[in-house]
C-alpha atoms as a PDB file:
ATOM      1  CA  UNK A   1     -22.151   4.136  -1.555  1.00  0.00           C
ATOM      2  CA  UNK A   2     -19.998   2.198   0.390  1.00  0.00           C
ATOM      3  CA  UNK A   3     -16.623   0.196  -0.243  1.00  0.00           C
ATOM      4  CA  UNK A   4     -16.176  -3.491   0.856  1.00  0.00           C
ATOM      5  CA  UNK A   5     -13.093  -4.355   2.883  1.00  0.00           C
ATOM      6  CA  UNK A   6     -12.667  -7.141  -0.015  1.00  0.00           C
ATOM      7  CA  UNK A   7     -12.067  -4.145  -2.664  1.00  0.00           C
ATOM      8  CA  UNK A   8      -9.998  -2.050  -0.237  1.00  0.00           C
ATOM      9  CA  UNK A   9      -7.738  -4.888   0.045  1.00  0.00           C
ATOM     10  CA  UNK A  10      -7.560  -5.183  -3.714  1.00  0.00           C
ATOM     11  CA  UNK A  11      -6.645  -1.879  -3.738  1.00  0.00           C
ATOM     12  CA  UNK A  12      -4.338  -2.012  -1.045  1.00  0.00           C
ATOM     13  CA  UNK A  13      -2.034  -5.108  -3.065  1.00  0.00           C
ATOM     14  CA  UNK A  14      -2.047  -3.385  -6.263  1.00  0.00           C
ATOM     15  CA  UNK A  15      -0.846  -0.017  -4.777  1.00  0.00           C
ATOM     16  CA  UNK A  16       1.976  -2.506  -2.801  1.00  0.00           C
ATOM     17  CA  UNK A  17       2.843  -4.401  -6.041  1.00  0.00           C
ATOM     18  CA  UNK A  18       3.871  -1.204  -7.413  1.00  0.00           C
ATOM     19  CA  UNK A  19       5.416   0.413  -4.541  1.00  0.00           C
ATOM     20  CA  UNK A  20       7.545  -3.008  -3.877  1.00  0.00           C
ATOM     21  CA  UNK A  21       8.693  -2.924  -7.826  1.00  0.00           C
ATOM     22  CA  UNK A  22       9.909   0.745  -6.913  1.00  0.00           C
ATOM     23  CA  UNK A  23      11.124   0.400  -3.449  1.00  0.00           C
ATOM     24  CA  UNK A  24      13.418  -2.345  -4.523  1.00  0.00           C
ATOM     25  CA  UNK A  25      15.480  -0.555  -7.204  1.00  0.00           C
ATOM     26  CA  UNK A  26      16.118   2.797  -5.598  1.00  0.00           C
ATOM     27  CA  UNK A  27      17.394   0.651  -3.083  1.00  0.00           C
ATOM     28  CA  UNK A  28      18.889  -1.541  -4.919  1.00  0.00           C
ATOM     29  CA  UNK A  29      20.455   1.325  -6.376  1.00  0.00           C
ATOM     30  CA  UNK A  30      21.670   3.126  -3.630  1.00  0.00           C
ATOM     31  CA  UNK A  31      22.694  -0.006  -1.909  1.00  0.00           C
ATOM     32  CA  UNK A  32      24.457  -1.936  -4.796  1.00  0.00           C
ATOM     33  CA  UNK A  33      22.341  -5.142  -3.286  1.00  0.00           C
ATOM     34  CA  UNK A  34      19.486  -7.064  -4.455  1.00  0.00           C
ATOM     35  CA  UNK A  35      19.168  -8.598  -1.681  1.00  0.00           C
ATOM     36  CA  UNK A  36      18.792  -5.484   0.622  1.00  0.00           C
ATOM     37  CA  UNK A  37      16.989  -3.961  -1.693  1.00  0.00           C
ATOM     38  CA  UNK A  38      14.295  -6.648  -1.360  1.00  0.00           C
ATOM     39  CA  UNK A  39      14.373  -7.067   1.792  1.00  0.00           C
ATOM     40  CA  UNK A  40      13.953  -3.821   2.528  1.00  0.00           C
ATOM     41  CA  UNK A  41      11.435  -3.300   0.098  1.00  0.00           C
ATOM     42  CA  UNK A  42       9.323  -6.170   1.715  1.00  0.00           C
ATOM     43  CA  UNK A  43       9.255  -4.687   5.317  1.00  0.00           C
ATOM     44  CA  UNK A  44       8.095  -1.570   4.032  1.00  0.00           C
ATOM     45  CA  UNK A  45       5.426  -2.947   2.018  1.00  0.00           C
ATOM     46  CA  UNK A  46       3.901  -5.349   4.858  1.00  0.00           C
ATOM     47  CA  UNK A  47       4.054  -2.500   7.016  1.00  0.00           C
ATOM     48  CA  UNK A  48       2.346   0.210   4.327  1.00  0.00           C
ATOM     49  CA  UNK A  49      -0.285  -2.134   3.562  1.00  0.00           C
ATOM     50  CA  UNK A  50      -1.146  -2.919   7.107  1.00  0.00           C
ATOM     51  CA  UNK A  51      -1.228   1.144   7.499  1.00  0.00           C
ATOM     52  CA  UNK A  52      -3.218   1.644   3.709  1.00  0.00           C
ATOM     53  CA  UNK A  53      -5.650  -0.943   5.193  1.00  0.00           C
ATOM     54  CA  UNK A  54      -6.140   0.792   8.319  1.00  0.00           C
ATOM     55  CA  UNK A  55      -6.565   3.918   6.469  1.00  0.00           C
ATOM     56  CA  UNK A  56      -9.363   3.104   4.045  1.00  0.00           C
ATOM     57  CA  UNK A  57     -11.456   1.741   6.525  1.00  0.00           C
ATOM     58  CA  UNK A  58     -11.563   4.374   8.666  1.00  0.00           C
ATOM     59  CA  UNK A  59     -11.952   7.370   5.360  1.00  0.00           C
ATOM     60  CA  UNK A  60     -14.909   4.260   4.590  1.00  0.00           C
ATOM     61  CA  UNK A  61     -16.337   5.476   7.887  1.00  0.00           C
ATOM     62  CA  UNK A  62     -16.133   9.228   7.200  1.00  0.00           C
ATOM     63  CA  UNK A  63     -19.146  10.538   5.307  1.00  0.00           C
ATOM     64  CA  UNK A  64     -17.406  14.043   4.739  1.00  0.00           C
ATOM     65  CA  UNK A  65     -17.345  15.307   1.215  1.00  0.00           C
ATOM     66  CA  UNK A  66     -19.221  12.141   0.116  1.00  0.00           C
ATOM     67  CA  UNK A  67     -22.003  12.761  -2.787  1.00  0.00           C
ATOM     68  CA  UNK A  68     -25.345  10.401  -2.326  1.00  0.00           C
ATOM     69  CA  UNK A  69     -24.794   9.946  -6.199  1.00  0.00           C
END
């Protein structure tokens, strides 16, 4: 079974919805600014997603520790 790169990037915005919800208030927190802490939290969600995306596509190409379920 194989995964589409439609439902890796799915999976990929979900994790970076979350992530960016986090990212924002710790730095928000340590920061005192909303406004860092978004913008901060933005960069490093383009760039994680861009890396996630990379990431599942090449684990989709890896047929190590796979079942044929």
């Amino acid at each position: 079974m194989t995964e589409t790169p439609r439902r890796s990037f799915a999976k990929a915005l979900t994790w970076q919805a979350m992530g960016l919800v986090v990212m924002t208030a710790i730095t928000w927190a340590l920061t005192g600014s909303v406004e860092t802490g978004g913008a901060i939290a933005l960069l490093g969600a383009a760039s994680g997603m861009v890396t996630y995306m990379l990431h599942e596509r090449a684990w989709a190409r890896v047929r190590w520790g796979r079942n044929s379920d």
